[in-house]
C-alpha atoms as a PDB file:
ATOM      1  CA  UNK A   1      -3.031 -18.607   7.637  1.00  0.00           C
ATOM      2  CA  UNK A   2      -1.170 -17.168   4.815  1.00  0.00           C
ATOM      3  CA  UNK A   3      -1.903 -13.314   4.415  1.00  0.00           C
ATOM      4  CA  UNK A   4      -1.557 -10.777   1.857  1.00  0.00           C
ATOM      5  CA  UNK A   5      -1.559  -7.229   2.332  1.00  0.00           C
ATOM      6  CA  UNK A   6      -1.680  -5.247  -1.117  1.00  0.00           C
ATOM      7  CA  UNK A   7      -1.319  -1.068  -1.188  1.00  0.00           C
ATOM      8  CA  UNK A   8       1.780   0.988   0.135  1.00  0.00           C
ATOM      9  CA  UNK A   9       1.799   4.137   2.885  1.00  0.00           C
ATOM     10  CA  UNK A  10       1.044   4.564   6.148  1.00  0.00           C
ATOM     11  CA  UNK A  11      -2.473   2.469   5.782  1.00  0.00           C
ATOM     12  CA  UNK A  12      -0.864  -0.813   4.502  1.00  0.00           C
ATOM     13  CA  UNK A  13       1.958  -0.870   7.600  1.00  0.00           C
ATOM     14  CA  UNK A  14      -1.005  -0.624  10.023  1.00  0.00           C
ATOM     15  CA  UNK A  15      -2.596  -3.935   8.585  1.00  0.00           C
ATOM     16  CA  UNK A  16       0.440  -5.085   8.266  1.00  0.00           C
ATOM     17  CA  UNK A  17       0.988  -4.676  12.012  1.00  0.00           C
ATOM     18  CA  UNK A  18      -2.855  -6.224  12.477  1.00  0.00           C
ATOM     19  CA  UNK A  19      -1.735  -8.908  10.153  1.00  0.00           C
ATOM     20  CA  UNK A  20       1.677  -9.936  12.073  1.00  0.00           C
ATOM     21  CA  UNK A  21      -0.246 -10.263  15.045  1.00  0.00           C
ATOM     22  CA  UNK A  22      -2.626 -13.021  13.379  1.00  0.00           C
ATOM     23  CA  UNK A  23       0.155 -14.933  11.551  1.00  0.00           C
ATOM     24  CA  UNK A  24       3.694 -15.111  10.162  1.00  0.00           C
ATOM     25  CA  UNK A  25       3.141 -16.431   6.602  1.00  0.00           C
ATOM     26  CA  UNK A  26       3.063 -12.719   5.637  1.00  0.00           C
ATOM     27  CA  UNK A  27       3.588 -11.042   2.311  1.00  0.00           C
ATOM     28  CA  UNK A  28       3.034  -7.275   1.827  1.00  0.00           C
ATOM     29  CA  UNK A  29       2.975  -6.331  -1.630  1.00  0.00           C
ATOM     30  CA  UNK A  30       3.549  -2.669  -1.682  1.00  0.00           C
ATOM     31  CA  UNK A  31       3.510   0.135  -4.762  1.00  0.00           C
ATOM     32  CA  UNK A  32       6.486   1.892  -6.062  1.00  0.00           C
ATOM     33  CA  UNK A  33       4.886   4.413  -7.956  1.00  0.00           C
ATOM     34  CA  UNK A  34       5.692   7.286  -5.501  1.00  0.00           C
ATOM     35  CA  UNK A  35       7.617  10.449  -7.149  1.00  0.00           C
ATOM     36  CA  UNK A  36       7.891  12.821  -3.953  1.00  0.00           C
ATOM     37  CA  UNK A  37       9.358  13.731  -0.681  1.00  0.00           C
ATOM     38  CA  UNK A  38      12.606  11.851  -0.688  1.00  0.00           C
ATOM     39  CA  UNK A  39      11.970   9.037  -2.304  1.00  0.00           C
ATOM     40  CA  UNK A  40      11.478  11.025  -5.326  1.00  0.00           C
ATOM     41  CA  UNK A  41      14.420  12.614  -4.678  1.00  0.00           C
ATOM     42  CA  UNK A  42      16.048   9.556  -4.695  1.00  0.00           C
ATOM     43  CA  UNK A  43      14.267   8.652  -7.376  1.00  0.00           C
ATOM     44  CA  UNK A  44      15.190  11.357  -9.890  1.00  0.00           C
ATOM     45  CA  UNK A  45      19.346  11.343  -8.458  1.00  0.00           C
ATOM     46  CA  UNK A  46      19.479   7.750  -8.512  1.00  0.00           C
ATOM     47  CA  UNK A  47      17.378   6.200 -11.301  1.00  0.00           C
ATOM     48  CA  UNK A  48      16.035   3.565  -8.664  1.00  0.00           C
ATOM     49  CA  UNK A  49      12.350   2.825  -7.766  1.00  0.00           C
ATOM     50  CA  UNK A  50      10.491   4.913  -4.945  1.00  0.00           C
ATOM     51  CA  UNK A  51      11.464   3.552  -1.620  1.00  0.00           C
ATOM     52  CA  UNK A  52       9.450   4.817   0.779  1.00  0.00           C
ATOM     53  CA  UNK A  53       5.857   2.826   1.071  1.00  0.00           C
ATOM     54  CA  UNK A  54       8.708  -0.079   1.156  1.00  0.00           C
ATOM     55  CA  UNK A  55      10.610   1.782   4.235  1.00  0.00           C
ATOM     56  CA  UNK A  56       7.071   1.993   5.925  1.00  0.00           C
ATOM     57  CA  UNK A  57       5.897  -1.901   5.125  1.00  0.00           C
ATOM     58  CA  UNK A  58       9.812  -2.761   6.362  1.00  0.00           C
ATOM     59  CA  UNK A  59       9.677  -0.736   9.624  1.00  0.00           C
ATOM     60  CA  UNK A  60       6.228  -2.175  10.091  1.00  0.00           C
ATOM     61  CA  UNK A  61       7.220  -6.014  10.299  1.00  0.00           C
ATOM     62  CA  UNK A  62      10.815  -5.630  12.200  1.00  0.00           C
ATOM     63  CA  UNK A  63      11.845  -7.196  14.615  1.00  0.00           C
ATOM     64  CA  UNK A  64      10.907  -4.526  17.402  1.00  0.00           C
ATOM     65  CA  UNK A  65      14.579  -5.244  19.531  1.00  0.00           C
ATOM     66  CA  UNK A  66      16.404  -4.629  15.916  1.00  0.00           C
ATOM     67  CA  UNK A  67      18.004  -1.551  16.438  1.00  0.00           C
ATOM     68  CA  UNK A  68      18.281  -0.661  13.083  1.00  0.00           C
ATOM     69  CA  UNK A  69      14.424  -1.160  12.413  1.00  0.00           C
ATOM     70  CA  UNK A  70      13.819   1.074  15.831  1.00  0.00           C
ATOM     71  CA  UNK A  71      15.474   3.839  13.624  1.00  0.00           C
ATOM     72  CA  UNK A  72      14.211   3.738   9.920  1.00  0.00           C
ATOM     73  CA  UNK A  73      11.943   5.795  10.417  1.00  0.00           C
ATOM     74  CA  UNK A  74      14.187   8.816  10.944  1.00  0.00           C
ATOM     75  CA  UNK A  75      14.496  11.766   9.276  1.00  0.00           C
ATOM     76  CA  UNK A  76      17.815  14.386   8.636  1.00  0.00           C
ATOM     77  CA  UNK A  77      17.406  17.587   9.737  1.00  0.00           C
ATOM     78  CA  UNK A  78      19.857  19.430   8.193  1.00  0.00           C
ATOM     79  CA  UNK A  79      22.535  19.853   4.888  1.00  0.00           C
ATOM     80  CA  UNK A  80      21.864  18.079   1.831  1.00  0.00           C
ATOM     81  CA  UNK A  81      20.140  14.489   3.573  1.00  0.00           C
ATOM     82  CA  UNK A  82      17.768  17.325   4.573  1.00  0.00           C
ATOM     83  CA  UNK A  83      13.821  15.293   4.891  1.00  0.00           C
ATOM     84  CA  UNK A  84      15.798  11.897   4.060  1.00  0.00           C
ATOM     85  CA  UNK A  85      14.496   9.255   5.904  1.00  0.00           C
ATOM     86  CA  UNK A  86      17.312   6.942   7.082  1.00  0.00           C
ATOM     87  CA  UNK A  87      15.242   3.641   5.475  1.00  0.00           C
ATOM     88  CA  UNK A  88      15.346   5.373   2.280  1.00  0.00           C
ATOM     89  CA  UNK A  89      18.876   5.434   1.989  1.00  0.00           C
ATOM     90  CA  UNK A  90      19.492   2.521   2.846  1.00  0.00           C
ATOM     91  CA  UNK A  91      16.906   0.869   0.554  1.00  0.00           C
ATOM     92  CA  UNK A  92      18.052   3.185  -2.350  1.00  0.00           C
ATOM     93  CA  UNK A  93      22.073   2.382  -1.856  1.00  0.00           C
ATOM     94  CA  UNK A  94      21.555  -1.250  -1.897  1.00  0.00           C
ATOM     95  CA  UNK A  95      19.521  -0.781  -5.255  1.00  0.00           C
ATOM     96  CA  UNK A  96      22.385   1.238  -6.551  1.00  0.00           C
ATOM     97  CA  UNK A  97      25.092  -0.778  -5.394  1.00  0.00           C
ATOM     98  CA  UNK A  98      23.563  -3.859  -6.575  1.00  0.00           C
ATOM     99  CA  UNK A  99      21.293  -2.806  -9.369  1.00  0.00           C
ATOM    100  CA  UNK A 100      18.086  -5.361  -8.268  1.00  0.00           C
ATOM    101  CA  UNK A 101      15.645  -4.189  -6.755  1.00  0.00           C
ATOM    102  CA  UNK A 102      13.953  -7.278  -4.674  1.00  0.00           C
ATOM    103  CA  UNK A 103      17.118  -8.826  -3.913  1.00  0.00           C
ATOM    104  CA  UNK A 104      17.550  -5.463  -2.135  1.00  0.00           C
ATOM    105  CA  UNK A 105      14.608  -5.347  -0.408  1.00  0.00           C
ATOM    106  CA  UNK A 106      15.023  -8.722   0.615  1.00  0.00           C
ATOM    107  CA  UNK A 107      18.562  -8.468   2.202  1.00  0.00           C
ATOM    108  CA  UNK A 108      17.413  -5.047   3.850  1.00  0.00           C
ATOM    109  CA  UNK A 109      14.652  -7.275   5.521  1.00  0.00           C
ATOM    110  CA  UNK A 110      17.352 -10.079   6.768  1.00  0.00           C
ATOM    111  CA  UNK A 111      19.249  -7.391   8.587  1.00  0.00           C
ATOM    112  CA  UNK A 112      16.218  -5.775  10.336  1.00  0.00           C
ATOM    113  CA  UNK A 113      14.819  -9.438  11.209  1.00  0.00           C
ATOM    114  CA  UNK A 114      11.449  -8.834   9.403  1.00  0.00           C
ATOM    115  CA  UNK A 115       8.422 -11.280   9.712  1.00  0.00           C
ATOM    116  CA  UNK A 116       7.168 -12.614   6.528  1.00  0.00           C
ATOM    117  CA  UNK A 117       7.781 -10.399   2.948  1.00  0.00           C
ATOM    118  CA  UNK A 118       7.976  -7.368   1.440  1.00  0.00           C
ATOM    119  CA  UNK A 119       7.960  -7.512  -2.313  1.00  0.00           C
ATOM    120  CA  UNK A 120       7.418  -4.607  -4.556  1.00  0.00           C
ATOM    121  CA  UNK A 121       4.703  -4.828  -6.857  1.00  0.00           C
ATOM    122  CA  UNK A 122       6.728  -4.400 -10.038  1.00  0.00           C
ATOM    123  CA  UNK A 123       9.597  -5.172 -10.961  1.00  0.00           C
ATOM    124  CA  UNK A 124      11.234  -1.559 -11.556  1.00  0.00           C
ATOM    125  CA  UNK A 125      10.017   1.615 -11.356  1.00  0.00           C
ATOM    126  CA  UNK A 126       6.526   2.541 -12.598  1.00  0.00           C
ATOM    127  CA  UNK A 127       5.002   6.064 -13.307  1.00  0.00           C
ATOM    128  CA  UNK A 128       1.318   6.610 -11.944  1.00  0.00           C
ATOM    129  CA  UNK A 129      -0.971   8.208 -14.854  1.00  0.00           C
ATOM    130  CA  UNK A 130      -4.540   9.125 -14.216  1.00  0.00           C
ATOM    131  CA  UNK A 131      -7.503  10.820 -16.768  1.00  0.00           C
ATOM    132  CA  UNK A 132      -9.177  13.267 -15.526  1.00  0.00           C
ATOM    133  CA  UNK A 133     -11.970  15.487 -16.492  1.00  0.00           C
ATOM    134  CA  UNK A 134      -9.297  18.059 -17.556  1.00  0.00           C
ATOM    135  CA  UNK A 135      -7.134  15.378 -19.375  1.00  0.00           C
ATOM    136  CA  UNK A 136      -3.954  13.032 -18.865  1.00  0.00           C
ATOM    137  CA  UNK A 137      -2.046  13.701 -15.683  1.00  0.00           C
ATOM    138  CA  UNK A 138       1.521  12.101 -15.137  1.00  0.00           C
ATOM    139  CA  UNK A 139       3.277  11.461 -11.394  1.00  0.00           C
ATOM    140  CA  UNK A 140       2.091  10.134  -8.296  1.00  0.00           C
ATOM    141  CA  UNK A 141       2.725  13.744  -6.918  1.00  0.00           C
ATOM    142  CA  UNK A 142       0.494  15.343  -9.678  1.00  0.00           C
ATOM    143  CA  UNK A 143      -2.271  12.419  -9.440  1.00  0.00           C
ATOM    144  CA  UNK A 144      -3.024  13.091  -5.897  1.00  0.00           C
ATOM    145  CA  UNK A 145      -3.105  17.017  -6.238  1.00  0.00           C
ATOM    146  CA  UNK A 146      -6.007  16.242  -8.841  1.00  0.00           C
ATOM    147  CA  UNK A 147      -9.940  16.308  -7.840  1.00  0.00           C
ATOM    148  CA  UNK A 148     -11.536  14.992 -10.622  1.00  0.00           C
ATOM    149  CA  UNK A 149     -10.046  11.297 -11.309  1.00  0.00           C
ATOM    150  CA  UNK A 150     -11.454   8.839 -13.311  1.00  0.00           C
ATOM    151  CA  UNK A 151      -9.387   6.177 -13.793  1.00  0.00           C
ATOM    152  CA  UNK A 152      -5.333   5.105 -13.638  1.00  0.00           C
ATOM    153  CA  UNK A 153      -2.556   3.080 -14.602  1.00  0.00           C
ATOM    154  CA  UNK A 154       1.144   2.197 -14.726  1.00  0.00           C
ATOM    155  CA  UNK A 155       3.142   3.028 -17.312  1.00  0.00           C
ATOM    156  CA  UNK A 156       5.644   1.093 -18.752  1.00  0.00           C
ATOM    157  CA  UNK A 157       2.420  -1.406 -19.641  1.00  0.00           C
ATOM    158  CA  UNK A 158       5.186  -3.570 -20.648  1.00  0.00           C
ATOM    159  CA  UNK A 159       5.986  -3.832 -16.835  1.00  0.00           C
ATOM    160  CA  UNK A 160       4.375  -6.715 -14.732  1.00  0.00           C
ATOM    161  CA  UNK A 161       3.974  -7.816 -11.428  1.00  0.00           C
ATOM    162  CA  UNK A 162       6.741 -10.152 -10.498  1.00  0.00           C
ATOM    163  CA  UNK A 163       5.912 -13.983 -10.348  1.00  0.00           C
ATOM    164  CA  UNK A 164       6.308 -14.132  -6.442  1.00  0.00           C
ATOM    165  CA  UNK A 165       3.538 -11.187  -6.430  1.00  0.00           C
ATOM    166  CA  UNK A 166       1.166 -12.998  -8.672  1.00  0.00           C
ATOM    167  CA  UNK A 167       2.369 -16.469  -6.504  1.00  0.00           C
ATOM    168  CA  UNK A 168       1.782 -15.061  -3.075  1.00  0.00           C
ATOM    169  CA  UNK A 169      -1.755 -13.667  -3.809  1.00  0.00           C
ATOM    170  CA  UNK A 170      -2.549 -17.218  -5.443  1.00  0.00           C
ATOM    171  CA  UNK A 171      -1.466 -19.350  -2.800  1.00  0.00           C
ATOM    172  CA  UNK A 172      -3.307 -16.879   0.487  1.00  0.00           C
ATOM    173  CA  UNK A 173      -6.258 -17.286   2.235  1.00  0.00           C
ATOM    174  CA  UNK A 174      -6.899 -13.962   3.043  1.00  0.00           C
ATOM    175  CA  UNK A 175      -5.644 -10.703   0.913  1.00  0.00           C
ATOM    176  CA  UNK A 176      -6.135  -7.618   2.512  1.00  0.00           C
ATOM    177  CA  UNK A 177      -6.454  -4.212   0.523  1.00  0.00           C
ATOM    178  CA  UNK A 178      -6.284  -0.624   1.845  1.00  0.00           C
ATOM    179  CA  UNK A 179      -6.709   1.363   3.680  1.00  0.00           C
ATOM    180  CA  UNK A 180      -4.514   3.747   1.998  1.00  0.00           C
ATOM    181  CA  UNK A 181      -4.815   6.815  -0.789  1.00  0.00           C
ATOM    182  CA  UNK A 182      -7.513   5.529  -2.744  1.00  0.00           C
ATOM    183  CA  UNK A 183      -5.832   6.254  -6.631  1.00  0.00           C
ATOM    184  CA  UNK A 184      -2.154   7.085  -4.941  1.00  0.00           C
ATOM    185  CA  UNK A 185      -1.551   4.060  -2.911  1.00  0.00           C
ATOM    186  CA  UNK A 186      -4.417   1.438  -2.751  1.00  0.00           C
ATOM    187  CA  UNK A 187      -5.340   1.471  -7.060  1.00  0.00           C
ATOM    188  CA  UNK A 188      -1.445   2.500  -7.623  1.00  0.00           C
ATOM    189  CA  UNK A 189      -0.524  -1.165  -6.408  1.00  0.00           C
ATOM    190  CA  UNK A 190      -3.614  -2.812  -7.958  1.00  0.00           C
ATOM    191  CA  UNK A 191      -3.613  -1.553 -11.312  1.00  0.00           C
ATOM    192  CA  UNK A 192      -0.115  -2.729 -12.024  1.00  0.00           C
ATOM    193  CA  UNK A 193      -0.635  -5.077 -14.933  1.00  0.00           C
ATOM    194  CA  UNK A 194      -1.076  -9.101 -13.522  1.00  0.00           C
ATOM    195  CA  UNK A 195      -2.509  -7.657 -10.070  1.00  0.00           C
ATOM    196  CA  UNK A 196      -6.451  -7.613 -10.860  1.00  0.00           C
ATOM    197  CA  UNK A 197      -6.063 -10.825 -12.557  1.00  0.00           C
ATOM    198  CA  UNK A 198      -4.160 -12.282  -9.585  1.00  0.00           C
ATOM    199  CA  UNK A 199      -7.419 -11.242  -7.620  1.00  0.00           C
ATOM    200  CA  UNK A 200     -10.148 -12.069  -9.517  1.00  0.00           C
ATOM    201  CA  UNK A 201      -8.333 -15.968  -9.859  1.00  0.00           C
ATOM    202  CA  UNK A 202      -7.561 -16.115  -6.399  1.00  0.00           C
ATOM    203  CA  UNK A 203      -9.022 -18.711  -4.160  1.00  0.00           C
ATOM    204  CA  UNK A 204      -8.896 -16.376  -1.104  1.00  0.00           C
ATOM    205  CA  UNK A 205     -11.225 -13.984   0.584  1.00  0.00           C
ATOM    206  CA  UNK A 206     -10.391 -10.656  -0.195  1.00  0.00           C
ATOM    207  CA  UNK A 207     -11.069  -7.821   2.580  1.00  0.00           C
ATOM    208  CA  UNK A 208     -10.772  -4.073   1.663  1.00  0.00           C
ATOM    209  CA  UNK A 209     -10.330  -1.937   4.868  1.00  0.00           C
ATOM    210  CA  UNK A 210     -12.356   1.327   3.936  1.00  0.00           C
ATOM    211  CA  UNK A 211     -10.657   4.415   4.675  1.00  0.00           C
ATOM    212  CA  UNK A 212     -11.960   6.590   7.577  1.00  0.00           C
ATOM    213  CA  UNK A 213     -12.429   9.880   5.858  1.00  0.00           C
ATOM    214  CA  UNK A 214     -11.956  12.161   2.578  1.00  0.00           C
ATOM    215  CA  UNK A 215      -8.223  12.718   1.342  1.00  0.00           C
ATOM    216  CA  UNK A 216      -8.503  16.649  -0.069  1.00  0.00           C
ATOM    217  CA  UNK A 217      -8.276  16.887  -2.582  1.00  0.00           C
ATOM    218  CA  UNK A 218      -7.876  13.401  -4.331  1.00  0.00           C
ATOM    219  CA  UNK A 219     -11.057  11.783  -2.784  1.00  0.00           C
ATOM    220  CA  UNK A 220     -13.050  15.575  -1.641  1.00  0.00           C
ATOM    221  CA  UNK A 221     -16.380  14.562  -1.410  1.00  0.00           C
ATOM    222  CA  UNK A 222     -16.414  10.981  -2.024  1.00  0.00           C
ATOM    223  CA  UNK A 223     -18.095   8.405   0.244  1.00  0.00           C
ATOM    224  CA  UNK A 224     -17.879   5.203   1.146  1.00  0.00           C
ATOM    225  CA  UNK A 225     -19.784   4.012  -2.050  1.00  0.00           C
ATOM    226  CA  UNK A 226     -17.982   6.592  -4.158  1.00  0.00           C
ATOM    227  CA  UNK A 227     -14.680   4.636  -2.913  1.00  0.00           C
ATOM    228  CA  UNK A 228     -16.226   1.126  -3.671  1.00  0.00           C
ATOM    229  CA  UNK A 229     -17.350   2.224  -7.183  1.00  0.00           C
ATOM    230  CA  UNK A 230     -13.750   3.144  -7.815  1.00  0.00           C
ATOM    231  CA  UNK A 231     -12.428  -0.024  -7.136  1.00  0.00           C
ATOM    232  CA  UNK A 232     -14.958  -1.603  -9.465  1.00  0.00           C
ATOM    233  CA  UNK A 233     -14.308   0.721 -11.757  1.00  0.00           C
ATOM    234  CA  UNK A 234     -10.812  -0.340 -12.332  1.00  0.00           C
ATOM    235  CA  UNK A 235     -11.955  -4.036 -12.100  1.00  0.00           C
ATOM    236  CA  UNK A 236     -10.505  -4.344  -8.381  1.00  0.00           C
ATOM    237  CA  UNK A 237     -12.224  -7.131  -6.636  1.00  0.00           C
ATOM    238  CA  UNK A 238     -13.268  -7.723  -3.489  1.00  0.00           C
ATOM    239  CA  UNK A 239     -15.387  -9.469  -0.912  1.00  0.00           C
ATOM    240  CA  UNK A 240     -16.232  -7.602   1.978  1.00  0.00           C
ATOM    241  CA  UNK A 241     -15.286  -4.451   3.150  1.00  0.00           C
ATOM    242  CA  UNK A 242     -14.454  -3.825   6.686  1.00  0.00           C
ATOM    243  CA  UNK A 243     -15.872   0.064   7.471  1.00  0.00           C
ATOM    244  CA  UNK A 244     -15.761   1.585  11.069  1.00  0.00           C
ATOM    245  CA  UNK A 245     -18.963   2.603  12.762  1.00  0.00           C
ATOM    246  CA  UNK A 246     -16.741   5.728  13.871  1.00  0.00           C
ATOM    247  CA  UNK A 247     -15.479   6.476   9.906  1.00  0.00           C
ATOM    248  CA  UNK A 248     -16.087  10.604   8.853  1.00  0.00           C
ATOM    249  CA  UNK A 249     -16.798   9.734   5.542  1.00  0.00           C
ATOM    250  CA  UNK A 250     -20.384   9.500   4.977  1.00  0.00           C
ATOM    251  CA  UNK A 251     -21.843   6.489   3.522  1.00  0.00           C
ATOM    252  CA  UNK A 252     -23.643   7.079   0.580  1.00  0.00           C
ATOM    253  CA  UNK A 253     -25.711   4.096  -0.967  1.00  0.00           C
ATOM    254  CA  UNK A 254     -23.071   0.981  -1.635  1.00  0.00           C
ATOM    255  CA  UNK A 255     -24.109  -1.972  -3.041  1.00  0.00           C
ATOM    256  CA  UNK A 256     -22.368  -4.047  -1.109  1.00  0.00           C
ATOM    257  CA  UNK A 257     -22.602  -5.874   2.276  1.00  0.00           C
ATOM    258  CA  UNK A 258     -20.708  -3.990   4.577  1.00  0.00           C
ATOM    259  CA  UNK A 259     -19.325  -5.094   7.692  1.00  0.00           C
ATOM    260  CA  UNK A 260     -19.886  -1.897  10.406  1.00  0.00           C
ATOM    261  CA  UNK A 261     -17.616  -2.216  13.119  1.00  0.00           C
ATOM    262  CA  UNK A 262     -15.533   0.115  15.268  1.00  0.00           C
ATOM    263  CA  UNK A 263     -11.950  -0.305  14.443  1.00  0.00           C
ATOM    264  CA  UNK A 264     -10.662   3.001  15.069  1.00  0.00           C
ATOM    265  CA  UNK A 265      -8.453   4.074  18.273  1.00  0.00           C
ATOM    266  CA  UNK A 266      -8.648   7.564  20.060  1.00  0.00           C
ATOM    267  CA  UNK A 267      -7.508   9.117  17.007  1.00  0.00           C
ATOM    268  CA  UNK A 268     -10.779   8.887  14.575  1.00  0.00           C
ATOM    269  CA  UNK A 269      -8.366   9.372  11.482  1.00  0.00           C
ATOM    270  CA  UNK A 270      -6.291   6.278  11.753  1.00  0.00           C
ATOM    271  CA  UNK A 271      -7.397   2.473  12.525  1.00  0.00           C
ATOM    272  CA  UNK A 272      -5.955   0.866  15.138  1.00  0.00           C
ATOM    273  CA  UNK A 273      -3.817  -2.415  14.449  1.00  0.00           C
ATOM    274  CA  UNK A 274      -5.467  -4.494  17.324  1.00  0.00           C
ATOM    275  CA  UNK A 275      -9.144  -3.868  16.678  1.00  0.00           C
ATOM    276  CA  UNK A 276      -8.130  -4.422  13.498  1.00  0.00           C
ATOM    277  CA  UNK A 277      -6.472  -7.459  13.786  1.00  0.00           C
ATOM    278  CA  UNK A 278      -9.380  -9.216  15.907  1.00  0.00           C
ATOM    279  CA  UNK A 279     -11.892  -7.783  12.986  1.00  0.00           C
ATOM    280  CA  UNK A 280      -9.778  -9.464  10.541  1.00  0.00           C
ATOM    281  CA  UNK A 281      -9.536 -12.498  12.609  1.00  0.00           C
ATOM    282  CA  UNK A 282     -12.897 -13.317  13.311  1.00  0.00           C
ATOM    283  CA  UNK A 283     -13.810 -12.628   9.444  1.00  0.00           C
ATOM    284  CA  UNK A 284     -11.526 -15.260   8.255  1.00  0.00           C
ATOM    285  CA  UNK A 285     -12.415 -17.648  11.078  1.00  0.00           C
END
């Protein structure tokens, strides 16, 4: 089974984890839109795209004996590497040093033995722009302090997704979206110019996991249908949508079929990678 998981964040490493568990033809395709916390630190020192939804997809499909993988994660606690995570440095000196930004993803995956690929959905660093009911709002940062979204994009528009994005959602059975910050994450990666069209041409069945509950204030007060609408909104497509009978967002009226299953673990606030993984499973099957 070949398997795309589209987004960035903490939601798109747990499907990823569902996803390794399923298969090994793997591609994550993962925004770097991001303009805080240390990767837009990095961002702003170093001129290189945001890191860290990379660093998370990375850590999520290591080899789990590398010992360099087992650490990514980590974060300084002191002097001027302060909140760095040790992933983002890495990622972000091997950008610098070499100036490309896949071929550094790409040999940072080699060392920490990572199953299937991590490509970034464009090719260089993109800024997040949303309207809103009050006007234009720039950053990633400033998008998801904003209530009242209506739509977003990248900007450069002159800046695509890569070939081997556009390829490796062609050529999969399954793509997976979410779950993830609905405009931050999930429509950051999407709305990157040759994405939607990659989706709506795309022979494969395309699952979006639905998030389990608001994101305040980005998403305050939407439901599940409210979330849906979104996607449509921005031309997203998808086939079914996987939503957990234990979710705290309420459901409102969706159009859609809807697939109600629990796929949450003790936490109610985060899914968990196995039920996941046999949800996914038994959809493509």
């Amino acid at each position: 089974m070949r398997a795309v998981a589209l987004g960035g964040g903490h939601g798109t490493a747990v499907t990823l984890r569902a996803l390794r568990s399923l298969t090994s033809e793997l591609t994550a395709i993962v925004s770097v839109a991001d303009d805080g916390g240390s990767s837009g630190r990095l961002r702003a020192q170093l001129d290189v795209a945001a890191v860290g939804d990379l660093r998370k997809c990375l850590a999520a499909l290591a080899d789990p004996d590398n010992p360099l993988g087992a650490h990514l994660e980590h974060r300084f606690g002191a002097g001027e590497l302060k909140g760095h995570a040790l992933g983002n440095l890495l990622l972000a000196g091997m950008i610098d040093a070499t100036g490309e930004l896949q071929s550094s993803i790409t040999s940072v995956a080699q060392v920490l033995g990572v199953t299937g690929t991590v490509l970034a959905a464009s090719e260089q660093a993109v800024t997040l722009v949303a309207r809103t009911s009050e006007g234009r709002t720039e950053g990633q940062s400033e998008v998801a302090a904003s209530s009242s979204i209506r739509r977003v994009s990248t900007e450069p528009a002159e800046v695509h997704a890569p070939k081997g994005v556009l390829d490796a959602i062609c050529r999969a059975d399954v793509v997976v979206i979410g779950p993830g910050s609905l405009y931050t994450s999930v429509l950051a990666a999407c709305v990157v110019p040759g994405v939607r069209e990659a989706l709506s041409a795309t022979a494969a069945t395309v699952v979006l996991v639905a998030n389990l509950h608001e994101q305040d204030p980005e998403t305050s007060g939407y439901s599940l249908a409210d979330h849906l609408f979104a996607l449509q909104r921005h031309g997203v497509r998808f086939d079914e949508v996987i939503h957990s009978t234990n979710s705290l967002l309420t459901r409102g009226e969706p159009a859609q079929r809807i697939i109600d299953i629990d796929v949450t673990g003790k936490n109610p606030r985060v899914h968990d990678e196995v039920k996941l993984a046999q949800c996914l499973s038994d959809l493509v099957a």
